[in-house]
PDB file of N, CA and C in Angstrom:
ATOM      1  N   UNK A   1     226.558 124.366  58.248  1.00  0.00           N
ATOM      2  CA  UNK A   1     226.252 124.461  59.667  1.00  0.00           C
ATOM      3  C   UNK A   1     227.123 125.548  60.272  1.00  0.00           C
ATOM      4  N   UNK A   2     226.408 126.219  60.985  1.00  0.00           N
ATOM      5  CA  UNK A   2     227.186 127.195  61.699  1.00  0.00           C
ATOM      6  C   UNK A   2     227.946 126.655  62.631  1.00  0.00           C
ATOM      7  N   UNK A   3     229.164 126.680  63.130  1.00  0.00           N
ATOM      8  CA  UNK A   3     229.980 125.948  64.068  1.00  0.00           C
ATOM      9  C   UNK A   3     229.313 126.900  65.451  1.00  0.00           C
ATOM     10  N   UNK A   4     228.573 127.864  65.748  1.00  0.00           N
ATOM     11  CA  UNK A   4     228.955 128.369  66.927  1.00  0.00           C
ATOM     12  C   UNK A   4     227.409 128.391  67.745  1.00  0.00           C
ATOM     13  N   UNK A   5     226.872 127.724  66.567  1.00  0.00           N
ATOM     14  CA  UNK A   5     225.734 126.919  67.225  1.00  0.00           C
ATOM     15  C   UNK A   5     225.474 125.741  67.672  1.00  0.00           C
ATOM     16  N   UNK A   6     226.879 125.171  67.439  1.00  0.00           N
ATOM     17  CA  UNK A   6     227.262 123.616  68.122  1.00  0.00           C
ATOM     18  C   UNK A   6     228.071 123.805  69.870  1.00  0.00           C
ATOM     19  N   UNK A   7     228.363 124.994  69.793  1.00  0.00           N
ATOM     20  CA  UNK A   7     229.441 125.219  70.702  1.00  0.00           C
ATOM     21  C   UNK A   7     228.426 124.735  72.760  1.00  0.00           C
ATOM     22  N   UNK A   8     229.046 123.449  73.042  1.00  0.00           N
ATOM     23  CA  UNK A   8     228.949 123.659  74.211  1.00  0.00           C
ATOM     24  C   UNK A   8     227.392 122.193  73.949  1.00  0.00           C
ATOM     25  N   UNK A   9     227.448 121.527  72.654  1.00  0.00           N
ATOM     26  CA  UNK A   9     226.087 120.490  72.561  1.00  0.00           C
ATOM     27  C   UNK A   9     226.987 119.240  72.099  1.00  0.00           C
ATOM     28  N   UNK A  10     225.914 118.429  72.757  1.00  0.00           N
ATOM     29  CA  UNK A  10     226.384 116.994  72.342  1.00  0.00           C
ATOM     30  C   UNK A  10     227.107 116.316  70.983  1.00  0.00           C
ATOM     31  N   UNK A  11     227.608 115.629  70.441  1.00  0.00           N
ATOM     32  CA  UNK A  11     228.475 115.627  69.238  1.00  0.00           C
ATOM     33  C   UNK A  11     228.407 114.436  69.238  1.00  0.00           C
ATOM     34  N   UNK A  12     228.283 113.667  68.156  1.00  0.00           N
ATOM     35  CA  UNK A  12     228.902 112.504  67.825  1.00  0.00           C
ATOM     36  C   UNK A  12     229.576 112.406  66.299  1.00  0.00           C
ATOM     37  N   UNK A  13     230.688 111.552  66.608  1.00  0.00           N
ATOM     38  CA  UNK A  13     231.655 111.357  65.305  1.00  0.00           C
ATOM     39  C   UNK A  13     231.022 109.824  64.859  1.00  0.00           C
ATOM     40  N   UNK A  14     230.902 109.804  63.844  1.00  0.00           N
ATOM     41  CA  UNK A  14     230.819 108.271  63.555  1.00  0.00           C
ATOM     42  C   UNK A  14     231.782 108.433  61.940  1.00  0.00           C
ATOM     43  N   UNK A  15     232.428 106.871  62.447  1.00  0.00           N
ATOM     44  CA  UNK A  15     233.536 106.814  61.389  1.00  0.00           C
ATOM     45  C   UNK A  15     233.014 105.295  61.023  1.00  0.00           C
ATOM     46  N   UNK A  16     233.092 105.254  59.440  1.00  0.00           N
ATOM     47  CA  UNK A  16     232.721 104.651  58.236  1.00  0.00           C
ATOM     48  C   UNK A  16     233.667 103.644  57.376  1.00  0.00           C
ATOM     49  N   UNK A  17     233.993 102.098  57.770  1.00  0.00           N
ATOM     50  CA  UNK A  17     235.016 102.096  56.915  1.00  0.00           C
ATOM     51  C   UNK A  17     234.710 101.505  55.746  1.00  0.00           C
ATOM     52  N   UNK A  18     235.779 100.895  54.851  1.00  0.00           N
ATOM     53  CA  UNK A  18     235.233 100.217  53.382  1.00  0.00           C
ATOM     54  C   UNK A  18     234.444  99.183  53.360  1.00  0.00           C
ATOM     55  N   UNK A  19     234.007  98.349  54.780  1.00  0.00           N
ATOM     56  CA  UNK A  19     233.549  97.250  54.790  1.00  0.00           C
ATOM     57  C   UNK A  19     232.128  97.616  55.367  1.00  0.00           C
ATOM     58  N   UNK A  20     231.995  99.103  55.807  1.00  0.00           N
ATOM     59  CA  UNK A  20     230.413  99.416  55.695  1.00  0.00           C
ATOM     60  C   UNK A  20     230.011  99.458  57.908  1.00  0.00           C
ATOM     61  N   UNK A  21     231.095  99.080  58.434  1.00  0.00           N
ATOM     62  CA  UNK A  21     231.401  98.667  59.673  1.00  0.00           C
ATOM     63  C   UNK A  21     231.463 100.535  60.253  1.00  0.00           C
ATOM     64  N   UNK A  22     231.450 100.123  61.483  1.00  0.00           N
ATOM     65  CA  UNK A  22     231.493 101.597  62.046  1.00  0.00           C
ATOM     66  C   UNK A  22     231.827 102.046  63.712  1.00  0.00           C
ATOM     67  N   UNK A  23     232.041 102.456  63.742  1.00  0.00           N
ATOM     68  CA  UNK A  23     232.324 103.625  65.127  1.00  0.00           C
ATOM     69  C   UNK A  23     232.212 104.178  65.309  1.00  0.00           C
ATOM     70  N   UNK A  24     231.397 104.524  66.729  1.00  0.00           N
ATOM     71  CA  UNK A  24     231.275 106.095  67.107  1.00  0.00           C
ATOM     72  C   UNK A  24     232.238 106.517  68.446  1.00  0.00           C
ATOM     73  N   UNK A  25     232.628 107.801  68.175  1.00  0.00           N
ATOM     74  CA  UNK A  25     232.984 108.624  69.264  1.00  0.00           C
ATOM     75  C   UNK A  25     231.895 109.799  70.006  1.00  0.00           C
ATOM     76  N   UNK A  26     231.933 110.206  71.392  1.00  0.00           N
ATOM     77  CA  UNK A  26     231.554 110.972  71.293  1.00  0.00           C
ATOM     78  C   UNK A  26     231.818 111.978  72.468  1.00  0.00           C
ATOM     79  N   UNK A  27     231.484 113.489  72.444  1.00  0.00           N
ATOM     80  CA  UNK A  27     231.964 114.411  73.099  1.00  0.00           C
ATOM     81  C   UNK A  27     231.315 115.607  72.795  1.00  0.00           C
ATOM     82  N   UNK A  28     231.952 117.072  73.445  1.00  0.00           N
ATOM     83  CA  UNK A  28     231.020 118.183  73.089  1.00  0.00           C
ATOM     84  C   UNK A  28     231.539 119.202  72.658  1.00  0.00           C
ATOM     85  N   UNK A  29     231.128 119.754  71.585  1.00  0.00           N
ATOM     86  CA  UNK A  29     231.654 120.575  70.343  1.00  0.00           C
ATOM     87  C   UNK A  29     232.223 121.979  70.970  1.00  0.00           C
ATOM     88  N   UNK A  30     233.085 122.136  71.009  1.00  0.00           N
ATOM     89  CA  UNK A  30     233.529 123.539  71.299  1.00  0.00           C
ATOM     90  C   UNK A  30     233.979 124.485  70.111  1.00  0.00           C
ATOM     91  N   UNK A  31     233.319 125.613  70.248  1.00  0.00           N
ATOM     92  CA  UNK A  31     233.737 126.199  69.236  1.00  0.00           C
ATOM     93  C   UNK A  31     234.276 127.834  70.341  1.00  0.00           C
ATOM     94  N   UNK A  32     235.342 128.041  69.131  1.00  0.00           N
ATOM     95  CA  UNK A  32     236.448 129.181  70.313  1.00  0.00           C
ATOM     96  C   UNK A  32     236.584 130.484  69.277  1.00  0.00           C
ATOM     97  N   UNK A  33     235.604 130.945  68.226  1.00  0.00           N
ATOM     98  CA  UNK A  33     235.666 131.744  67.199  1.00  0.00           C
ATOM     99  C   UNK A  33     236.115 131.077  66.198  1.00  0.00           C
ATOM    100  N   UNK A  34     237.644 130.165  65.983  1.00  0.00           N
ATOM    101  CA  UNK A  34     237.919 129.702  64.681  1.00  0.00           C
ATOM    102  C   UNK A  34     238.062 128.412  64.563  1.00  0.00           C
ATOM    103  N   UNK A  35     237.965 127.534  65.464  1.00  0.00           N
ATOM    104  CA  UNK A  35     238.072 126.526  65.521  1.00  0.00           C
ATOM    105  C   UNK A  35     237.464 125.727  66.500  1.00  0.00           C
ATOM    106  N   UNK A  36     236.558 124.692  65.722  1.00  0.00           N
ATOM    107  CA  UNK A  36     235.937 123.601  66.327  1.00  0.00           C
ATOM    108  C   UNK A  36     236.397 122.564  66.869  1.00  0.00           C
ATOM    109  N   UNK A  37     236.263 121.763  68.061  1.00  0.00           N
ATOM    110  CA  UNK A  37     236.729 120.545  68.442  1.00  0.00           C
ATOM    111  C   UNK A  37     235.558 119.750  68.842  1.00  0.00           C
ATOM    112  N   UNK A  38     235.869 118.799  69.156  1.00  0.00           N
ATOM    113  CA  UNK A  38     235.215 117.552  70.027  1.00  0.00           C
ATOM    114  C   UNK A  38     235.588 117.125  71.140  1.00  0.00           C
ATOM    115  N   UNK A  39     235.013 118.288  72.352  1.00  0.00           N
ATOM    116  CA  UNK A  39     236.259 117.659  73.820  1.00  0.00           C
ATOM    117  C   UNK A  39     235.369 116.653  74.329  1.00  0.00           C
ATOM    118  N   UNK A  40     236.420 115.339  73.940  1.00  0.00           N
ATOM    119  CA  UNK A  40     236.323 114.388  74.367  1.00  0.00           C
ATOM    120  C   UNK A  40     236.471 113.582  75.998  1.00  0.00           C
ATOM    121  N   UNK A  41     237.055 114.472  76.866  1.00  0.00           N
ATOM    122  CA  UNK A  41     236.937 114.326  77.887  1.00  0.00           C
ATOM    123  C   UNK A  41     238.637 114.297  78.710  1.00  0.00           C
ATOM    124  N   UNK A  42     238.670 114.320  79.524  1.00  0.00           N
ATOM    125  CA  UNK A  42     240.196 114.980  80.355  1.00  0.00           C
ATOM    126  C   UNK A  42     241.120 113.636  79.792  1.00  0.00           C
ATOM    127  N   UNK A  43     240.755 112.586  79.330  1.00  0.00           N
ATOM    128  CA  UNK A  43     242.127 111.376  79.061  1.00  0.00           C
ATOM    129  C   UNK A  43     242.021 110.990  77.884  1.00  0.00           C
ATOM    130  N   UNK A  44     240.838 111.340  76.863  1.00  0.00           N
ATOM    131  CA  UNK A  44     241.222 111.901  75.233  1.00  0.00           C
ATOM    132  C   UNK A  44     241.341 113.161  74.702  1.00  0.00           C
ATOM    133  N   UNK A  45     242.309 112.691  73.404  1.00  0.00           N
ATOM    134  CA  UNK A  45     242.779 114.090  73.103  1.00  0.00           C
ATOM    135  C   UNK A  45     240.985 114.487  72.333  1.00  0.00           C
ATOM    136  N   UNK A  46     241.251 116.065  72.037  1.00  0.00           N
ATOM    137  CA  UNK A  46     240.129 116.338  70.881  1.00  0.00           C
ATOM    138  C   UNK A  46     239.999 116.238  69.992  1.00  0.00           C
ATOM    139  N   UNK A  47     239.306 116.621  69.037  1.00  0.00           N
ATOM    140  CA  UNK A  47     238.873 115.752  67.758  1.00  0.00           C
ATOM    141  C   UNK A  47     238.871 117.323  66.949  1.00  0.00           C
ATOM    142  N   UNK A  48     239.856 117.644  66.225  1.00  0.00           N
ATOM    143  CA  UNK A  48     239.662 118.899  65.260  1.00  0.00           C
ATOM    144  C   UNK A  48     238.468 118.793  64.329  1.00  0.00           C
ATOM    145  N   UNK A  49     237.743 119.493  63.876  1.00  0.00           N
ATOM    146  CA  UNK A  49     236.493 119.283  62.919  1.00  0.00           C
ATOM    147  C   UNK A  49     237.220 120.350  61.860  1.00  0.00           C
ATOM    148  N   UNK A  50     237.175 119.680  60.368  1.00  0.00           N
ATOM    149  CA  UNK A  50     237.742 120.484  59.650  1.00  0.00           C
ATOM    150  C   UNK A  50     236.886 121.304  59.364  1.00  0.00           C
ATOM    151  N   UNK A  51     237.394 122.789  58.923  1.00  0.00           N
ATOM    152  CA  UNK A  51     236.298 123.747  58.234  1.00  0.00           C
ATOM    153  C   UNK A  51     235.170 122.877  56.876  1.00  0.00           C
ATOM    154  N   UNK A  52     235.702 122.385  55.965  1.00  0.00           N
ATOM    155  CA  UNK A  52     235.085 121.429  54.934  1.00  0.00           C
ATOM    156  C   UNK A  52     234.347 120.740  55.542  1.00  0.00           C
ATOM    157  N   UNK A  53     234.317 120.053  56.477  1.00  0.00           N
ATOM    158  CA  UNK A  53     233.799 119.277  56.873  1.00  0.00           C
ATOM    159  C   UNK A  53     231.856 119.680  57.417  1.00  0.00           C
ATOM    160  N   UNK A  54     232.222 120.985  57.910  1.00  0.00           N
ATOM    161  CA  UNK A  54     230.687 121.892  58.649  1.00  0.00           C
ATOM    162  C   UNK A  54     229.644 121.824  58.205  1.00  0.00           C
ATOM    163  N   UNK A  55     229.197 121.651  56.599  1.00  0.00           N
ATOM    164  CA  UNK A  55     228.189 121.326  55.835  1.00  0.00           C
ATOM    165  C   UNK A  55     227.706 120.245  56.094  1.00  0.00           C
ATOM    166  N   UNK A  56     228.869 118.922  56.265  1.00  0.00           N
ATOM    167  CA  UNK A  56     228.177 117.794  56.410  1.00  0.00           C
ATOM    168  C   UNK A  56     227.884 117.492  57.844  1.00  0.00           C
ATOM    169  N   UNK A  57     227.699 118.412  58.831  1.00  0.00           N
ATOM    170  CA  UNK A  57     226.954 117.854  59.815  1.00  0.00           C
ATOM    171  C   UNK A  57     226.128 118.280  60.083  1.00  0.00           C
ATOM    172  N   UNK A  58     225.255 117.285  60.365  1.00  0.00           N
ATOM    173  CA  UNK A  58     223.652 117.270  60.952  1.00  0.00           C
ATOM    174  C   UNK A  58     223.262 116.854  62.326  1.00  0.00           C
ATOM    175  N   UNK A  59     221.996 117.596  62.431  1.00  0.00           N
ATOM    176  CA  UNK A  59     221.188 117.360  63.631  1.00  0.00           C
ATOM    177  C   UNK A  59     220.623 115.847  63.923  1.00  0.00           C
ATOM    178  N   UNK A  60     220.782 115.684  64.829  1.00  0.00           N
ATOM    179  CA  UNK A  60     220.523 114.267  65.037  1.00  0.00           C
ATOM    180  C   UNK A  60     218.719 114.205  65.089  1.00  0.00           C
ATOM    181  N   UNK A  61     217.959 113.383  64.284  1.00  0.00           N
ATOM    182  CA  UNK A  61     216.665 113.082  64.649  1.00  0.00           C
ATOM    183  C   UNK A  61     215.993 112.069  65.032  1.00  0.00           C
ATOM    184  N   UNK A  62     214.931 112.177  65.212  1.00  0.00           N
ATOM    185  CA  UNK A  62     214.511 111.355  66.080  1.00  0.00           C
ATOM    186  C   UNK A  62     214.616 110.453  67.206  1.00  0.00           C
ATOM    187  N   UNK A  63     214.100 110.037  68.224  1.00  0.00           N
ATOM    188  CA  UNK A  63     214.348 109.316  69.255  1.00  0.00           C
ATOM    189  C   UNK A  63     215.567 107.707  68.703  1.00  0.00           C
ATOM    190  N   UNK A  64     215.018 107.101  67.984  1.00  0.00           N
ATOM    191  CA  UNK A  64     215.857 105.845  67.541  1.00  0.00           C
ATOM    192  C   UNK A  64     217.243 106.497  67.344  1.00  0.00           C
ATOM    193  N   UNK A  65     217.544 107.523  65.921  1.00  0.00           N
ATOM    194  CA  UNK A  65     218.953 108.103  65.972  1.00  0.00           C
ATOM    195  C   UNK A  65     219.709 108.359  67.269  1.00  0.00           C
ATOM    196  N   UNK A  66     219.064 109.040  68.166  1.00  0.00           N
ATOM    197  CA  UNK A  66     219.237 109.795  69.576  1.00  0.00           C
ATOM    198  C   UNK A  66     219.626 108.462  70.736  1.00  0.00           C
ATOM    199  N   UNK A  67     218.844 107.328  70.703  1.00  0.00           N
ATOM    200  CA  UNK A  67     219.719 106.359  71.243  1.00  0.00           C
ATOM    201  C   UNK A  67     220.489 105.897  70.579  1.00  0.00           C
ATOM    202  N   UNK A  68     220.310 105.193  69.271  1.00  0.00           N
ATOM    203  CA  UNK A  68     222.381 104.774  68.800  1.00  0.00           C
ATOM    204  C   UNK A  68     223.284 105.825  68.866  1.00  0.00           C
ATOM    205  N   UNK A  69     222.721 107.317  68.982  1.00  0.00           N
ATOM    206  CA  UNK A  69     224.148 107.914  69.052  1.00  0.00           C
ATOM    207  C   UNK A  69     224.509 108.226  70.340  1.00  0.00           C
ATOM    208  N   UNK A  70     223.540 107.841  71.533  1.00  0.00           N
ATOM    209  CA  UNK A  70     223.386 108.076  73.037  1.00  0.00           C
ATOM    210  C   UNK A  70     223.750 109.703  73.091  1.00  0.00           C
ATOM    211  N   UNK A  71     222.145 110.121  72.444  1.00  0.00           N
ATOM    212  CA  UNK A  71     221.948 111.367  72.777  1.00  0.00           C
ATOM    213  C   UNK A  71     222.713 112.861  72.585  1.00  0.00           C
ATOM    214  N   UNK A  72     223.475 112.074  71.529  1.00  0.00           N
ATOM    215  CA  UNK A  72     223.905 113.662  70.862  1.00  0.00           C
ATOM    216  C   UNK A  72     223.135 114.263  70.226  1.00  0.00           C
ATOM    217  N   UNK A  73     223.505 115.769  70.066  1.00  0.00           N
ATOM    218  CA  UNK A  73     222.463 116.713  69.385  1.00  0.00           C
ATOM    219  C   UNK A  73     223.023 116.897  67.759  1.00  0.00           C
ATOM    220  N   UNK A  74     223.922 116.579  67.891  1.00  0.00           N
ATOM    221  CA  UNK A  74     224.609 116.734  66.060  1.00  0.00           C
ATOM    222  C   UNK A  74     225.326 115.519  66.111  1.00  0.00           C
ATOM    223  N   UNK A  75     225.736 115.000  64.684  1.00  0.00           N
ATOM    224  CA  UNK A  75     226.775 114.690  64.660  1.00  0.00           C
ATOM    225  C   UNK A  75     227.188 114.406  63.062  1.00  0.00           C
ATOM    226  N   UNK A  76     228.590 113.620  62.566  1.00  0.00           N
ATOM    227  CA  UNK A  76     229.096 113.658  61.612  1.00  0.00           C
ATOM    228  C   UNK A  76     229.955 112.718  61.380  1.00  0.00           C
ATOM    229  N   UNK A  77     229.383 111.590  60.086  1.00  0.00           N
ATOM    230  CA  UNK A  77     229.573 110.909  59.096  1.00  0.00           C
ATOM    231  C   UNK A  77     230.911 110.920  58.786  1.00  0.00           C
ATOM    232  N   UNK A  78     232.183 110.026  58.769  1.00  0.00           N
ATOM    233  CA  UNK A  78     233.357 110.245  58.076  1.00  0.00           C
ATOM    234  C   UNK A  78     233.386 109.005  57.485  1.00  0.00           C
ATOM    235  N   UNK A  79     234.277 108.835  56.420  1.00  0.00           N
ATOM    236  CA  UNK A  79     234.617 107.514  55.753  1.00  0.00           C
ATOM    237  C   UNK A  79     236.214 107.591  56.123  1.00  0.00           C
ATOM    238  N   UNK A  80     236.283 106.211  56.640  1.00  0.00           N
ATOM    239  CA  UNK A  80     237.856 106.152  56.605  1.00  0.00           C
ATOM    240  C   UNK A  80     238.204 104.529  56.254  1.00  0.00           C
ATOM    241  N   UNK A  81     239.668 104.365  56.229  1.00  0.00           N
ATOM    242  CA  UNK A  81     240.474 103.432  55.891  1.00  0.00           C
ATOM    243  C   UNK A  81     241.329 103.089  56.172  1.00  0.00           C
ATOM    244  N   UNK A  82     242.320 102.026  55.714  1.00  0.00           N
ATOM    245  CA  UNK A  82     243.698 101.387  56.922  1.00  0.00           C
ATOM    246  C   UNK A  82     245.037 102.626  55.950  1.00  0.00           C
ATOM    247  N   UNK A  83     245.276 102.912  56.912  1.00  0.00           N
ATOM    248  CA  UNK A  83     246.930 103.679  56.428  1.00  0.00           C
ATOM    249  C   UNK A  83     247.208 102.396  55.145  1.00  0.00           C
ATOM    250  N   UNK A  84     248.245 103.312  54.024  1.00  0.00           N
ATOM    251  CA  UNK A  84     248.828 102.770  53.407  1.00  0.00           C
ATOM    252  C   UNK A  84     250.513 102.433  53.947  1.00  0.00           C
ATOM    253  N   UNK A  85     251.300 101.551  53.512  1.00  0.00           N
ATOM    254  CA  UNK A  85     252.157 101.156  53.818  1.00  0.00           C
ATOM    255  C   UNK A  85     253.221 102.219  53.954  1.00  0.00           C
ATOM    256  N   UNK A  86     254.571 102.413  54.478  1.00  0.00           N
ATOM    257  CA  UNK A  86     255.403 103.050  54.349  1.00  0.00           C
ATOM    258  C   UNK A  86     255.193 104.678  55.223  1.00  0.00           C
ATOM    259  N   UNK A  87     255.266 105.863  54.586  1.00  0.00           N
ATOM    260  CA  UNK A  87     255.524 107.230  54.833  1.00  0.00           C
ATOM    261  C   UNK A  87     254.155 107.894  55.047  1.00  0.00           C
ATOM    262  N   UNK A  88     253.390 108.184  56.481  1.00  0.00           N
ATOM    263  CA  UNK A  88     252.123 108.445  56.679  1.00  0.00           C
ATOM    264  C   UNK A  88     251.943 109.712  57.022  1.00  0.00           C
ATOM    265  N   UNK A  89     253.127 110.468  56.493  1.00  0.00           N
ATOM    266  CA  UNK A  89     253.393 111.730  57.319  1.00  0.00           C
ATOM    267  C   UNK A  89     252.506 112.570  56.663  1.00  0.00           C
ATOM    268  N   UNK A  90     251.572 112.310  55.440  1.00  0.00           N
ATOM    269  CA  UNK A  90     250.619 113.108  54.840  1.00  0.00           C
ATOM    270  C   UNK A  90     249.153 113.163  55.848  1.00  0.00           C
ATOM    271  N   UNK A  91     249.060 111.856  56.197  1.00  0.00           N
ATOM    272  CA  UNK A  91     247.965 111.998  56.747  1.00  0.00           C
ATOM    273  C   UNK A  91     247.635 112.681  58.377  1.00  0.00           C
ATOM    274  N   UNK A  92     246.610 113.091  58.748  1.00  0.00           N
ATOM    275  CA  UNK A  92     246.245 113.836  59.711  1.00  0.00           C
ATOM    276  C   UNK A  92     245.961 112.867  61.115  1.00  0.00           C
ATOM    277  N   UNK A  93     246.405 113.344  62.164  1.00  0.00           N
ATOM    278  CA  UNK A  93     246.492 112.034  63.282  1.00  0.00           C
ATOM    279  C   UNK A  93     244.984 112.896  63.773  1.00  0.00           C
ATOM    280  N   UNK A  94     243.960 111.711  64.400  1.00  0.00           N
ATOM    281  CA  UNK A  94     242.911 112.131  64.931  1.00  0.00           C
ATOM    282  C   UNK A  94     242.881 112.318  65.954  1.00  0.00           C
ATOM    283  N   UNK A  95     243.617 110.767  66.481  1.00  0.00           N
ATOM    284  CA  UNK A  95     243.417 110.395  68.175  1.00  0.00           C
ATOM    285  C   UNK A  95     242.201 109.916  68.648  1.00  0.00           C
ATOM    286  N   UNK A  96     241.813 109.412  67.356  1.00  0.00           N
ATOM    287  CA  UNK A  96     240.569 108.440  67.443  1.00  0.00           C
ATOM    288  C   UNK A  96     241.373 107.005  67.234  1.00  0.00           C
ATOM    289  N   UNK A  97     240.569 105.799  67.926  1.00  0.00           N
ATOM    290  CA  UNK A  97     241.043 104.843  67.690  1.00  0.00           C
ATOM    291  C   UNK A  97     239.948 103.755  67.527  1.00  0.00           C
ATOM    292  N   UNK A  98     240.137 103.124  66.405  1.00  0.00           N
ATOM    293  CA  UNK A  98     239.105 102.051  66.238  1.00  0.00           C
ATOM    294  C   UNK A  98     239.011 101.105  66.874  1.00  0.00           C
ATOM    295  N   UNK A  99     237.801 100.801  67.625  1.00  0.00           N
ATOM    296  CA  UNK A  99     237.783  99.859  68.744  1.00  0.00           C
ATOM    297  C   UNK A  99     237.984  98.431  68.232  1.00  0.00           C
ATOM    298  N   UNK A 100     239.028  97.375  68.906  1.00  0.00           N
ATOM    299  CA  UNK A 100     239.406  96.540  68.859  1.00  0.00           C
ATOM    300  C   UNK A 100     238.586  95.120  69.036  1.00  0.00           C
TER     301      UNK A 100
END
């Protein structure tokens, strides 16, 4: 996917965990020449979209997709999981938070 054809359209993140359960975020893709975000709005932070990541997002279709994702024009699939115990300093902070 070209990032700079997302720039300024609807976005949704949906995050995937091991139990098959899910969440969506959502916001609008900015792209600034090298880097993509997800501005999420003035009291969340944004959502970096990794370069790797650009392939796997898609256009949202059809009307049914378009209401569960409330009308984004793209969006993108992640799998995630609970931190492991101890030293997390490897992993990447999103500033997404799984709803409670």
């Amino acid at each position: 996917m070209n990032p700079a054809q997302l720039n300024g359209k609807s976005f949704a993140i949906v995050l995937i965990d091991e139990k098959e359960e899910g969440a969506t975020f959502h916001g609008t893709a900015r792209w600034n020449g090298e880097t993509l975000v997800i501005d999420r709005g003035k009291d969340k932070p944004p959502f970096a979209v990794r370069q790797e990541w650009f392939e796997r997002i898609q256009p949202v279709k059809g009307p049914v997709a378009k209401a569960i994702l409330e009308g984004a024009e793209f969006w993108l699939r992640l799998q995630v999981g609970p931190l492991p115990e101890g030293d997390t300093s490897d992993y990447e902070k999103t500033g997404l938070k799984w709803p409670e």
